[in-house]
Protein backbone atom coordinates (compact mmCIF):
# COMPACT_ATOMS: atom_id res chain seq x y z
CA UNK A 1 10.96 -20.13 -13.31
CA UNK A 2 9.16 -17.52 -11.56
CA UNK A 3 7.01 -14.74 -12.39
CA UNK A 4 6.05 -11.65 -9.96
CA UNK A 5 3.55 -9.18 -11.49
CA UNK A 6 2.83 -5.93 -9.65
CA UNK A 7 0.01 -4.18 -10.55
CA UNK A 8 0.24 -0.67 -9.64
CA UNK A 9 -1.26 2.16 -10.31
CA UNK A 10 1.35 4.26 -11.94
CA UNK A 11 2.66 1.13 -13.88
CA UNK A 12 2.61 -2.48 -14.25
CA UNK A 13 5.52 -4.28 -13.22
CA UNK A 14 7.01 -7.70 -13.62
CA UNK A 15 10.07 -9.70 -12.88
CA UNK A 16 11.34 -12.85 -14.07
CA UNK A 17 13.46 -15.15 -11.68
CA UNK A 18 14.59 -18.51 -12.26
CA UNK A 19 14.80 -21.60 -9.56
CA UNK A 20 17.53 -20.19 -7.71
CA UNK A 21 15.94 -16.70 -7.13
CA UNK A 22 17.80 -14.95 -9.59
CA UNK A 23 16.58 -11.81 -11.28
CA UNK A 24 16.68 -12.52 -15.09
CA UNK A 25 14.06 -9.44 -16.06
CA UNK A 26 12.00 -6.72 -14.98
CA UNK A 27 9.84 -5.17 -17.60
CA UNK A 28 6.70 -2.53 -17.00
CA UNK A 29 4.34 -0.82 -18.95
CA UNK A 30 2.35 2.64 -17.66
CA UNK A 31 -1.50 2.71 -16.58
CA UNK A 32 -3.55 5.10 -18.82
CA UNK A 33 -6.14 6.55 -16.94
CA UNK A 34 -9.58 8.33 -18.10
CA UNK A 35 -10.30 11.52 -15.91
CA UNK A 36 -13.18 13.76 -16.67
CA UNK A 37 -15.67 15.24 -14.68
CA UNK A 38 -13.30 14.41 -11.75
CA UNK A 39 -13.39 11.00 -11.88
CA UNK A 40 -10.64 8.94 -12.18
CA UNK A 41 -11.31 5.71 -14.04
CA UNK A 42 -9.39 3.10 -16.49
CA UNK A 43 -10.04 0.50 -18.79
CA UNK A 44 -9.56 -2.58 -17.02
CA UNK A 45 -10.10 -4.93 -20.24
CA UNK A 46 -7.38 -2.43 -21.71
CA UNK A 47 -5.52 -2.79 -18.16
CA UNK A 48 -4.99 -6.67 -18.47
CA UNK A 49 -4.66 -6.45 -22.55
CA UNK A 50 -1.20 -4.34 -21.62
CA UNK A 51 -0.29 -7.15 -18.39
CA UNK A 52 -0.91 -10.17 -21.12
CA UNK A 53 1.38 -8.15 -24.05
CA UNK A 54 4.27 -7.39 -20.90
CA UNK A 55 4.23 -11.27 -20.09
CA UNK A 56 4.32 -12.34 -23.25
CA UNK A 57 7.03 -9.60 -24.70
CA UNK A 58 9.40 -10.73 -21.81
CA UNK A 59 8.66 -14.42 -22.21
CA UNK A 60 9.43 -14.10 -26.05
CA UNK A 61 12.53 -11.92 -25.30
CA UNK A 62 14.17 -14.58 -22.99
CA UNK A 63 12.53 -17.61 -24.94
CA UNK A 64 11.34 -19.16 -21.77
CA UNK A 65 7.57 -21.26 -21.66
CA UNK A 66 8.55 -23.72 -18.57
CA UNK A 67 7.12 -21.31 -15.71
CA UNK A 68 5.44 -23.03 -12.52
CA UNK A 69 3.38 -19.96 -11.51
CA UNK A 70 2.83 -15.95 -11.86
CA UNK A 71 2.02 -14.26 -8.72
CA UNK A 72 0.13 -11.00 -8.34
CA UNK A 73 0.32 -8.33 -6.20
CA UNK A 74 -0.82 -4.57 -6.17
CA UNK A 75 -3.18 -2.00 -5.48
CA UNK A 76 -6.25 -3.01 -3.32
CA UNK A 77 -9.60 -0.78 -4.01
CA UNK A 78 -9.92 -0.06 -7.65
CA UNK A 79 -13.65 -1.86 -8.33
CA UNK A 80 -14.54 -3.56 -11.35
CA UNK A 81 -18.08 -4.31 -12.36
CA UNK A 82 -18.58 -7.23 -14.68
CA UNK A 83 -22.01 -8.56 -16.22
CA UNK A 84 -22.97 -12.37 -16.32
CA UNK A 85 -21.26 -12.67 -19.64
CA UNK A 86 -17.93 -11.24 -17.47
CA UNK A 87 -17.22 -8.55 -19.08
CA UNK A 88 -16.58 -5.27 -17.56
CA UNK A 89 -20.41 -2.71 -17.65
CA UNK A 90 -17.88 0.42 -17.55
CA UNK A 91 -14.45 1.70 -16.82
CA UNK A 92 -13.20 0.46 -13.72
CA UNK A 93 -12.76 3.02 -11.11
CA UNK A 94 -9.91 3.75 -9.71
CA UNK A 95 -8.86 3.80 -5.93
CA UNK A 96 -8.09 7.67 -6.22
CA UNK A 97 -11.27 8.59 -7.43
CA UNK A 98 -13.50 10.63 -4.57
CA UNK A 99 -16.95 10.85 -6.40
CA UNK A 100 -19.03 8.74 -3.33
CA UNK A 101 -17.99 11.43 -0.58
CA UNK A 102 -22.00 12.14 -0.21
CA UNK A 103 -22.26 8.20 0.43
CA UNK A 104 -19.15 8.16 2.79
CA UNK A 105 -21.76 10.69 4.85
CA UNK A 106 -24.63 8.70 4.52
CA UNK A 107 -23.31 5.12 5.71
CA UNK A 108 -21.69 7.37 8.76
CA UNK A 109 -24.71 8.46 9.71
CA UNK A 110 -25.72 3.83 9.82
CA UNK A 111 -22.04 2.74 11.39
CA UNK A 112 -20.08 4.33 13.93
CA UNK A 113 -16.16 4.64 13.93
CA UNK A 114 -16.24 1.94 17.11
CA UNK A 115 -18.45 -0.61 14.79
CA UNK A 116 -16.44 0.12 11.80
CA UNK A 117 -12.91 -0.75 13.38
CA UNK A 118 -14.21 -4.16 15.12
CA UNK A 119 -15.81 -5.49 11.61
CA UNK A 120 -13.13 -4.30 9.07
CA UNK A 121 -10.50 -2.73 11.25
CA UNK A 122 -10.67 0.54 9.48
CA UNK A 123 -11.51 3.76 11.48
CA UNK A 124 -13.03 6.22 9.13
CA UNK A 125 -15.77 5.24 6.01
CA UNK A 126 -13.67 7.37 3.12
CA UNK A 127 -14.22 7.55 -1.25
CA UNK A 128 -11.46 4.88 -1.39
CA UNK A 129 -13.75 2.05 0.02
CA UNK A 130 -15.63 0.28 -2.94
CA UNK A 131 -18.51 -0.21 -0.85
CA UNK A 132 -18.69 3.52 -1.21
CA UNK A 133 -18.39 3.44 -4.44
CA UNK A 134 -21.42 0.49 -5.38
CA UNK A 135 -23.98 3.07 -3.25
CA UNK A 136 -22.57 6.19 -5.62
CA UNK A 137 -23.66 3.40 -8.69
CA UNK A 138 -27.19 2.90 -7.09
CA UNK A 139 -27.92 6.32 -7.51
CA UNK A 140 -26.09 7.47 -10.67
CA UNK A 141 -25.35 4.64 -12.74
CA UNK A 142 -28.40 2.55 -12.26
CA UNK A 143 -28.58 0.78 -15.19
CA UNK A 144 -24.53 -0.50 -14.08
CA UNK A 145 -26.20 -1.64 -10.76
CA UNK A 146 -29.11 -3.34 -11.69
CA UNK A 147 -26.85 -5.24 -14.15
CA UNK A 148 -24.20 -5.98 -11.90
CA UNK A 149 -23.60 -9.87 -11.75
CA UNK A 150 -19.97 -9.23 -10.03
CA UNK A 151 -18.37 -6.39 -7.94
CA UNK A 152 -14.53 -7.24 -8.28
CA UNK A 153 -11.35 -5.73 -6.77
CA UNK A 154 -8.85 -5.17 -9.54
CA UNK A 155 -6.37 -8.00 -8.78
CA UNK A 156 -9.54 -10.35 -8.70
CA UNK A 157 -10.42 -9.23 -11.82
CA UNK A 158 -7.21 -9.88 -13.20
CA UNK A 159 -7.25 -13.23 -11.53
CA UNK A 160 -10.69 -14.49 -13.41
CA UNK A 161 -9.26 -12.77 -16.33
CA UNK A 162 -6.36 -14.73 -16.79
CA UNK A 163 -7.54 -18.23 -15.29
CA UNK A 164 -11.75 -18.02 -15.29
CA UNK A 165 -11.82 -18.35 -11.75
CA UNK A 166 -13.62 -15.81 -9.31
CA UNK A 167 -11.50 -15.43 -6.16
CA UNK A 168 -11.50 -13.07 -3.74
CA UNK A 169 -8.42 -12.50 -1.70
CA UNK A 170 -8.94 -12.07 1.99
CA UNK A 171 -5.88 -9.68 2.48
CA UNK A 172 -6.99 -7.49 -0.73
CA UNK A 173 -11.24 -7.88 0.54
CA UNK A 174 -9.66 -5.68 3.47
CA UNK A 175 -9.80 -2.88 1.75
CA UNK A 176 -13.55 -3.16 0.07
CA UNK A 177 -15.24 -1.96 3.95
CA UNK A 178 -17.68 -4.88 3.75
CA UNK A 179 -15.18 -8.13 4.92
CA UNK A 180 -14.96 -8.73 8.20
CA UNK A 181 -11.79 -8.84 8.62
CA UNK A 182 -11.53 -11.13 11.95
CA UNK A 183 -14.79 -13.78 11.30
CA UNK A 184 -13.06 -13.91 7.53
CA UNK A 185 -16.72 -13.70 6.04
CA UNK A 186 -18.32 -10.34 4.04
CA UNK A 187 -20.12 -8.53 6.09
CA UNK A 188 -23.73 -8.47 6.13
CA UNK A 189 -25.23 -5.24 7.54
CA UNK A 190 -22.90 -3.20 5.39
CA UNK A 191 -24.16 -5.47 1.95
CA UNK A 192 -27.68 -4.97 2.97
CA UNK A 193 -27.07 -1.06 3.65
CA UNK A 194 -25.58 -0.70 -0.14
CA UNK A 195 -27.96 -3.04 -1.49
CA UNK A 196 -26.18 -5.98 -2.96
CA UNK A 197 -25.67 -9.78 -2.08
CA UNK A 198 -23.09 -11.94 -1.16
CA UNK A 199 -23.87 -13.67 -4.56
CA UNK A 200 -22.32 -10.50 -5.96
CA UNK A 201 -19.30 -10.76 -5.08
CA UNK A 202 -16.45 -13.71 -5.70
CA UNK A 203 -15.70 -16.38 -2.96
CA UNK A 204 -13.36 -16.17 -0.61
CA UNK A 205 -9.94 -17.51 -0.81
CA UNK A 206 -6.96 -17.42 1.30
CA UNK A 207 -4.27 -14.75 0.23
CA UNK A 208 -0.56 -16.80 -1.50
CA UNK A 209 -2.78 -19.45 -2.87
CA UNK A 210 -3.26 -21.07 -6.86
CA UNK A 211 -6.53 -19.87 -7.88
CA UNK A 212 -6.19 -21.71 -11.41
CA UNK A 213 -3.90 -21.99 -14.64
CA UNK A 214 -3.92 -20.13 -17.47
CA UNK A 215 -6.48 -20.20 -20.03
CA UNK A 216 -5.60 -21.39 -23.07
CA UNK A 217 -5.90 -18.25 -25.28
CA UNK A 218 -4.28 -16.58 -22.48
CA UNK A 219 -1.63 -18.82 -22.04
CA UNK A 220 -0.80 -18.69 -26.20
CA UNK A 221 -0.36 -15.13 -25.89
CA UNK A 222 1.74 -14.77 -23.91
CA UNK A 223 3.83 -17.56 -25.38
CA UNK A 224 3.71 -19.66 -22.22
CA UNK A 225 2.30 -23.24 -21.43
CA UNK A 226 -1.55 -23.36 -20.17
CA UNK A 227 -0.43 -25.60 -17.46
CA UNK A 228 0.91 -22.18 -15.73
CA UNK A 229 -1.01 -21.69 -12.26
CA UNK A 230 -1.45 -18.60 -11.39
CA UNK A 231 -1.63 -17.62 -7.67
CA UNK A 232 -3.49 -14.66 -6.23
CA UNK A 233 -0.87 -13.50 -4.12
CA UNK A 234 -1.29 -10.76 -1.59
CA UNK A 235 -1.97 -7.02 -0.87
CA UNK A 236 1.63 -4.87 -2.63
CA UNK A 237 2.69 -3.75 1.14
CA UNK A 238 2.35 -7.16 2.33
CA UNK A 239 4.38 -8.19 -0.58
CA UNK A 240 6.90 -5.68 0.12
CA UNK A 241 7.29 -6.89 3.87
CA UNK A 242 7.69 -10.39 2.16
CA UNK A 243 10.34 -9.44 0.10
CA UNK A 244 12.46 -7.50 3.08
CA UNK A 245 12.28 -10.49 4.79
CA UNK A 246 9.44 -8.93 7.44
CA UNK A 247 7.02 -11.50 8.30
CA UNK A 248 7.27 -12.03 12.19
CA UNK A 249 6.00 -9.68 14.66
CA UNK A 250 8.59 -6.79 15.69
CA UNK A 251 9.76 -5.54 11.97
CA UNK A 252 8.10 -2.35 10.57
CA UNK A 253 8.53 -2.09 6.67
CA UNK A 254 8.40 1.57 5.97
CA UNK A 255 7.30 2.62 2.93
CA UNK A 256 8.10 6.39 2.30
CA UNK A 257 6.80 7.21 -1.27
CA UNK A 258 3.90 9.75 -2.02
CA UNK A 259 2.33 8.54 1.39
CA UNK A 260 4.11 7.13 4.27
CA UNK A 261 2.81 3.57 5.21
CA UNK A 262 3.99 1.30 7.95
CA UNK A 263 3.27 -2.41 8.19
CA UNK A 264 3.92 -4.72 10.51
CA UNK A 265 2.58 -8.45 11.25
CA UNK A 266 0.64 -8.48 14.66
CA UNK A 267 0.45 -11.54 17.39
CA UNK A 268 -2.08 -13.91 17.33
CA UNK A 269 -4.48 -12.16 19.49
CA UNK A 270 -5.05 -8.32 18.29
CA UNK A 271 -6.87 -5.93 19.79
CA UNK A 272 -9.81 -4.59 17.54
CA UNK A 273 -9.61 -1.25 18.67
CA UNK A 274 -6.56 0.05 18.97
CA UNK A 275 -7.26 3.06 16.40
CA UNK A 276 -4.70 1.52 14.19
CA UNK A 277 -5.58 0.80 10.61
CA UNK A 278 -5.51 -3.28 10.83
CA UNK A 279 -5.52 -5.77 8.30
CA UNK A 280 -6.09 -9.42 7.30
CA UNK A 281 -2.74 -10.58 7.02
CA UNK A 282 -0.56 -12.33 3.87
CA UNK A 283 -0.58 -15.77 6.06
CA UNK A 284 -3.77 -17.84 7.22
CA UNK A 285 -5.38 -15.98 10.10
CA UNK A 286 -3.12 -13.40 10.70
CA UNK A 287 -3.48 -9.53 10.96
CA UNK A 288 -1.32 -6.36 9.83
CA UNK A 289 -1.24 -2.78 11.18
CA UNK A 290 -0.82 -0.90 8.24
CA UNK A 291 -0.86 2.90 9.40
CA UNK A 292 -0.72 5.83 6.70
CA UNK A 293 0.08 8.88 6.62
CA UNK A 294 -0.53 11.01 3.71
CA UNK A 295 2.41 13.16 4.69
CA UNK A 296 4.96 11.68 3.79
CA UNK A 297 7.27 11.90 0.22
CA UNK A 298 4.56 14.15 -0.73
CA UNK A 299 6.00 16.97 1.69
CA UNK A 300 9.73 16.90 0.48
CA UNK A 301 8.49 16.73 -3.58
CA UNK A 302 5.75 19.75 -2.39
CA UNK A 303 9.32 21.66 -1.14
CA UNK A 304 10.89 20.61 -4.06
CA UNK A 305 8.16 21.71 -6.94
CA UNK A 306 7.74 24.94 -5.42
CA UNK A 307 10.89 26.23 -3.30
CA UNK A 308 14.22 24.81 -4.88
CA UNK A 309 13.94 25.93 -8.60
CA UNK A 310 16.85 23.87 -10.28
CA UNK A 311 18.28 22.18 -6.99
CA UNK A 312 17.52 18.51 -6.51
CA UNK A 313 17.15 15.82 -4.79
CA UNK A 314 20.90 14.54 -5.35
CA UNK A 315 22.13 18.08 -4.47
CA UNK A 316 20.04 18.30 -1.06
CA UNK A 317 21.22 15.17 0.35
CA UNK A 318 24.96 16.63 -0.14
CA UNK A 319 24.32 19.84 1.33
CA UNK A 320 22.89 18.82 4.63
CA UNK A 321 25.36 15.89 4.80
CA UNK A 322 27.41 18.58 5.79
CA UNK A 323 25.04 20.75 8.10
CA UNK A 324 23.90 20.27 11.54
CA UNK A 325 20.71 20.50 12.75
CA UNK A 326 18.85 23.66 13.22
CA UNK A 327 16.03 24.61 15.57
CA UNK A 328 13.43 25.31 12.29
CA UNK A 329 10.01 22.74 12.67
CA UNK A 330 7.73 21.54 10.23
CA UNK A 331 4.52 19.47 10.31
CA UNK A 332 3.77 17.68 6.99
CA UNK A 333 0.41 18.15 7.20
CA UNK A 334 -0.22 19.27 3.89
CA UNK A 335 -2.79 17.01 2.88
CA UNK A 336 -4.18 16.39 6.26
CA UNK A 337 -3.30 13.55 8.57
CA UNK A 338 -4.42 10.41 9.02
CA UNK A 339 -2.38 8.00 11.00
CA UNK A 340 -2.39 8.46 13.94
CA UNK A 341 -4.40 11.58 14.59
CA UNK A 342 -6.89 11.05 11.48
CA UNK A 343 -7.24 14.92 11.04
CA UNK A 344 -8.53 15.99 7.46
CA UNK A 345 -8.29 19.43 8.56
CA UNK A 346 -4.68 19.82 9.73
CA UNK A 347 -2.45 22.15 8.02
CA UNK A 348 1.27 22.21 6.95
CA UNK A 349 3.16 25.02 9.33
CA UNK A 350 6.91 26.08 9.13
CA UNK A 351 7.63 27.44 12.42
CA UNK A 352 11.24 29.09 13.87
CA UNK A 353 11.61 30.70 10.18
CA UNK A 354 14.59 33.35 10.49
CA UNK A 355 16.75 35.20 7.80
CA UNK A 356 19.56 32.96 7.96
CA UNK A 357 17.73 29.92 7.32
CA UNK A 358 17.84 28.63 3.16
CA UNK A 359 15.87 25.97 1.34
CA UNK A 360 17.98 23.24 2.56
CA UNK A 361 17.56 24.10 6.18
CA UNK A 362 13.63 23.98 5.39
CA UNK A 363 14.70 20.35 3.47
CA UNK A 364 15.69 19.15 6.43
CA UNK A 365 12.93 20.48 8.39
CA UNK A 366 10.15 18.44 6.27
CA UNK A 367 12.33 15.16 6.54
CA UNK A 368 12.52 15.67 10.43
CA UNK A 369 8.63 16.66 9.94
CA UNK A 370 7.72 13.31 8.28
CA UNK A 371 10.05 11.08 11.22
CA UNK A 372 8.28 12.92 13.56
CA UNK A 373 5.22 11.35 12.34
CA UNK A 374 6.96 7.91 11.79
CA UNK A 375 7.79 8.07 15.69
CA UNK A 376 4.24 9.25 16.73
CA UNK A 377 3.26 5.98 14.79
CA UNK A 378 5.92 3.88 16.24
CA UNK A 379 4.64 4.87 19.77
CA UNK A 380 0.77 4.50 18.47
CA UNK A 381 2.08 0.68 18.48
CA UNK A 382 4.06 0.40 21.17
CA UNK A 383 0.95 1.65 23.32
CA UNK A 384 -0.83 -0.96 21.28
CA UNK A 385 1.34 -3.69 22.45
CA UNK A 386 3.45 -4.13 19.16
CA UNK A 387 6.54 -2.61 20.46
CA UNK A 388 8.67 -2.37 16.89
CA UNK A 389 12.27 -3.57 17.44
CA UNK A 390 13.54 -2.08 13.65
CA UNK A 391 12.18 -0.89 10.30
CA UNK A 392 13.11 -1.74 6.95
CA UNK A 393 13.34 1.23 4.61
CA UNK A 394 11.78 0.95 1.04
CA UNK A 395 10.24 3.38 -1.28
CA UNK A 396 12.00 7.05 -2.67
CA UNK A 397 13.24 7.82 0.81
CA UNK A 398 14.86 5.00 1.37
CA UNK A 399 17.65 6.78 -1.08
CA UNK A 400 18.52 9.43 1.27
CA UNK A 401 21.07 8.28 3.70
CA UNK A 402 20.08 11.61 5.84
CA UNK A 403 16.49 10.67 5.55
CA UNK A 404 17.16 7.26 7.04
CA UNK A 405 19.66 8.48 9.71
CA UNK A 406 17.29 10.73 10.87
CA UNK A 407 14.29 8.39 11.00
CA UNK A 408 16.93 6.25 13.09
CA UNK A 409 17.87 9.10 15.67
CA UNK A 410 14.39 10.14 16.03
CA UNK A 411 12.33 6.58 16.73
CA UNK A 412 15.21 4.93 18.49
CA UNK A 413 15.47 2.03 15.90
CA UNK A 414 17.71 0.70 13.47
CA UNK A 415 16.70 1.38 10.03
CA UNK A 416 17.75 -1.37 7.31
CA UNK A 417 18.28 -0.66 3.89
CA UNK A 418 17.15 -4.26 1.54
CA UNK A 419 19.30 -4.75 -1.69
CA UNK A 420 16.67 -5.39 -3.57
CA UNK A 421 14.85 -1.87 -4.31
CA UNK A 422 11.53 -3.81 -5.75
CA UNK A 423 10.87 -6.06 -2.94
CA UNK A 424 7.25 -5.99 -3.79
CA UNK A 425 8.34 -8.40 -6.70
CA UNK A 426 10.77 -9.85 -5.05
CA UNK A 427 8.28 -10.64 -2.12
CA UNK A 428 5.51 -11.98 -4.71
CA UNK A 429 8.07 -13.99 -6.09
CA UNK A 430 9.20 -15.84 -3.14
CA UNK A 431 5.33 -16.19 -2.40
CA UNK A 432 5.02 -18.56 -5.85
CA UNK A 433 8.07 -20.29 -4.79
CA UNK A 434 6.95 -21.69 -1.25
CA UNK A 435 3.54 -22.09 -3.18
CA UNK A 436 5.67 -24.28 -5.76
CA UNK A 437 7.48 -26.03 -3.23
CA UNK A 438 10.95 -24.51 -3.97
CA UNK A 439 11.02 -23.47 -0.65
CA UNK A 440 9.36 -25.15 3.01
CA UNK A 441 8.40 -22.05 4.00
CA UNK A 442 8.59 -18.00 3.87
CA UNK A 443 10.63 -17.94 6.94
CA UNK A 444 13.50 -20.11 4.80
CA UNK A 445 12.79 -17.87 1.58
CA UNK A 446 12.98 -15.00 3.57
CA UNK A 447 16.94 -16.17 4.72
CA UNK A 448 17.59 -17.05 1.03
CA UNK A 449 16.62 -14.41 -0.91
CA UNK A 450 16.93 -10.98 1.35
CA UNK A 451 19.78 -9.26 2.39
CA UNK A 452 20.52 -5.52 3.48
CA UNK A 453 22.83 -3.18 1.82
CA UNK A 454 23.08 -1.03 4.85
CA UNK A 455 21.66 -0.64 8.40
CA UNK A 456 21.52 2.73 9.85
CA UNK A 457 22.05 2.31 13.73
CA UNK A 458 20.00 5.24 16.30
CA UNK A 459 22.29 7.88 17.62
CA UNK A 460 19.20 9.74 20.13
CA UNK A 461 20.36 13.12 21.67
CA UNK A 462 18.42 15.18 24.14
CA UNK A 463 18.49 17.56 21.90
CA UNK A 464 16.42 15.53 19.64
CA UNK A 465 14.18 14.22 22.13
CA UNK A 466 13.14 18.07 22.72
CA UNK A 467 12.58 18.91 19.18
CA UNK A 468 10.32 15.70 18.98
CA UNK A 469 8.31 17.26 22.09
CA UNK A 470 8.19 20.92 20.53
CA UNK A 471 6.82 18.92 17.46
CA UNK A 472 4.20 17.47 19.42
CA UNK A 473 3.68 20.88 21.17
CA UNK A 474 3.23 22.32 17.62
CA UNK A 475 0.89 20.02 16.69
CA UNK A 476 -1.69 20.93 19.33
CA UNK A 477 -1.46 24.63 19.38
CA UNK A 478 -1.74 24.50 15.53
CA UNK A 479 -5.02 22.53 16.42
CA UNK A 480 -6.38 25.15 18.60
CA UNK A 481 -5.54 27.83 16.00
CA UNK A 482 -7.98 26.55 13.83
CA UNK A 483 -10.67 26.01 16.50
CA UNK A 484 -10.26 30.02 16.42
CA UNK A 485 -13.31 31.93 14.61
């Protein structure tokens, strides 16, 4: 048997599956987080406390102990600062947390956006980077600093925590803004510039590999043998692109939750400046575009909080199952943009607003918004030399069938619904497998263990060809707008 742990942010997840792939439990438990002052921290002792009680309350519910390996996914930047002893010198802090925007200035003013993207493939030096984060500890938590014996991601954390080992996952280092992403070492300069060492930090290791088994005490609580191996797994997007089956170039696995992300595997040679947010990849020397857009689910749920009282989201996709289109436009900018125009100052506009227009016509507008900005991607790539040839559909928007239909019509490409709703599980679950040697390869778990419930084929009109343009048209006079004093 199998296990797949995802640890998120909002909760930790985990599924069971025996040696045929089949789903025998999925348990989670929330995240508890500590904000004050505006920071947004957590307990990460208290973090893997909860993961050990999950594993252990689902092994002693199905009275298994014979499983070859867990596998981990999740979130990426959340640091943890451990001592020599290992044990945590305060809460960890959270990947949302913005304190170190002062920093994010100062190591701008050392790296330029050109530099940046050829090291770690990342455009922009923002709060989420950890490396921001360790300068914001220099100056305000110096006694953390000067006792700092590791800087750890949180799924590397969890990794040492449940086996002893220190091992840093290349595809989750990505995120930290000091791994060079394409020479697959940390990189120097930006170490040096926030003052630690490479000793500070744990070795390297290649992403879907065992780091260790289970210690002992670990293994007894959670009622499981100590001979379980536990493998570090990969980034939770890769994961899900695992488990829809997407791990050859062409696929796009669209993830349409609070923010929009699209990932898809690159060739073997990628350009390092394309302006697309680029990754180390789940496989050995491989790379991901991973775009984001901040607009995305966050738009519709905005609409929804503040415009449609008691209507939901049920009710919304039956309504405009039986409208048309309308000529109304919206750009989901509510939040700013990243992907692809990386504008923190853009603004959400409704525009073509008349009397006879209702809250449903505006629903529609924001979905048609948010595709708009899923096509301006898709093309971003294209122009990059990853032409996409389809995208797989996870994530809360994945449930609208008008959502999806209209993503279709407006990019051109077939949009495939998986059966499996957690494919991040799924995905990390097929990873321990091939690891185990259940299967040869991903390719062959990919055509065992992933199907598609429904596939949404493009139906392009002119007519929405010349929204798309008005869109874009939008878009820039909004920009000059705000260039107006």
């Amino acid at each position: 048997m199998y296990i797949g742990v995802d640890l998120g942010s909002t909760n930790i997840k985990a599924a069971l599956y025996d040696e045929n792939m089949n789903l025998l439990d999925r348990q989670s438990r929330p995240v508890q987080y500590i904000r004050e002052n505006g920071f947004v921290e957590f307990d990460a002792e208290v973090y893997c406390r909860e993961l050990t009680e999950l594993l252990g309350q689902m092994a002693k519910e199905k009275g298994i102990s014979q499983v070859r390996q867990i596998a981990l996914t999740g979130q990426a930047e959340s640091l943890v600062v451990i001592d020599k002893a290992g044990k945590p010198l305060m809460n960890a802090i959270s990947w949302m947390d913005e304190r170190s925007t002062e920093e994010c200035k100062a190591l701008s003013a050392q790296f330029d956006e050109k530099t940046c993207e050829a090291v770690t493939g990342q455009m922009a030096i923002l709060p989420t980077w950890p490396a921001t984060k360790i300068l914001w500890l220099k100056k305000h938590r110096p006694e953390v600093y000067e006792n700092a014996a590791t800087y750890m991601l949180l799924k590397d954390y969890v990794v040492y925590y449940l086996t002893g080992q220190k091992a840093g996952d290349m595809s989750i280092a990505t995120f930290s803004f000091y791994f060079d992403i394409y020479k697959k070492t940390y990189w120097q300069k930006m170490l040096h510039a926030i003052g630690i060492s490479e000793n500070q930090l744990p070795p390297l290791q290649e992403p879907c590999t065992v780091a260790g088994c289970l210690l002992p005490e670990i293994a007894e609580k959670m009622h499981l043998a100590s001979d379980v191996k536990v493998n570090i797994g990969t980034l939770d997007h890769f994961a899900g692109m695992i488990g829809t089956g997407n791990i050859l170039p062409g696929g796009i696995t669209l993830s349409t939750g609070t923010v929009m992300a699209m990932a898809t595997m690159c060739d073997d040679t990628p350009d390092k400046n394309t302006g697309i947010a680029m990754h180390y990849g789940f496989l050995p020397d491989t790379h991901v575009m991973l775009p984001v857009a901040e607009s995305g689910g966050v738009s519709l749920e905005w609409l929804r909080r503040t415009c449609m009282g008691d209507h939901g989201y049920d009710e919304m996709n039956r309504v405009l199952a039986d409208r048309g289109g309308n000529q109304l436009l919206f750009l989901p900018y509510l939040v700013g943009t990243n992907a692809p125009e990386f504008d923190a100052d853009a603004t959400g506009v409704f525009w073509g607003l008349r009397q006879e227009h209702d809250v449903f016509d505006m629903a529609r507008a924001v979905m048609e918004g948010v595709s708009f900005v899923l096509r301006k991607n898709c093309d971003h790539m294209a122009e990059a030399g990853m032409k996409p040839n389809a995208i797989i559909a996870t994530g809360g928007g994945a449930k609208s069938p008008i959502w999806c239909q209209l993503q279709a019509d407006i990019t051109g490409l077939p949009v495939r619904i998986p059966t499996e709703k957690e494919a991040a599980c799924l995905g990390i679950t097929m990873v321990a497998a091939v690891s185990d040697g259940r299967f040869s390869s991903l390719e062959e778990a990919a055509e065992d263990c992933v199907s598609f419930q429904t596939v949404y084929s493009p139906a392009p009109t002119e007519e929405t060809e010349k929204k798309y343009r008005r869109f874009c048209a939008l878009y820039e006079a909004a920009l000059q707008i705000g260039k107006l004093s």
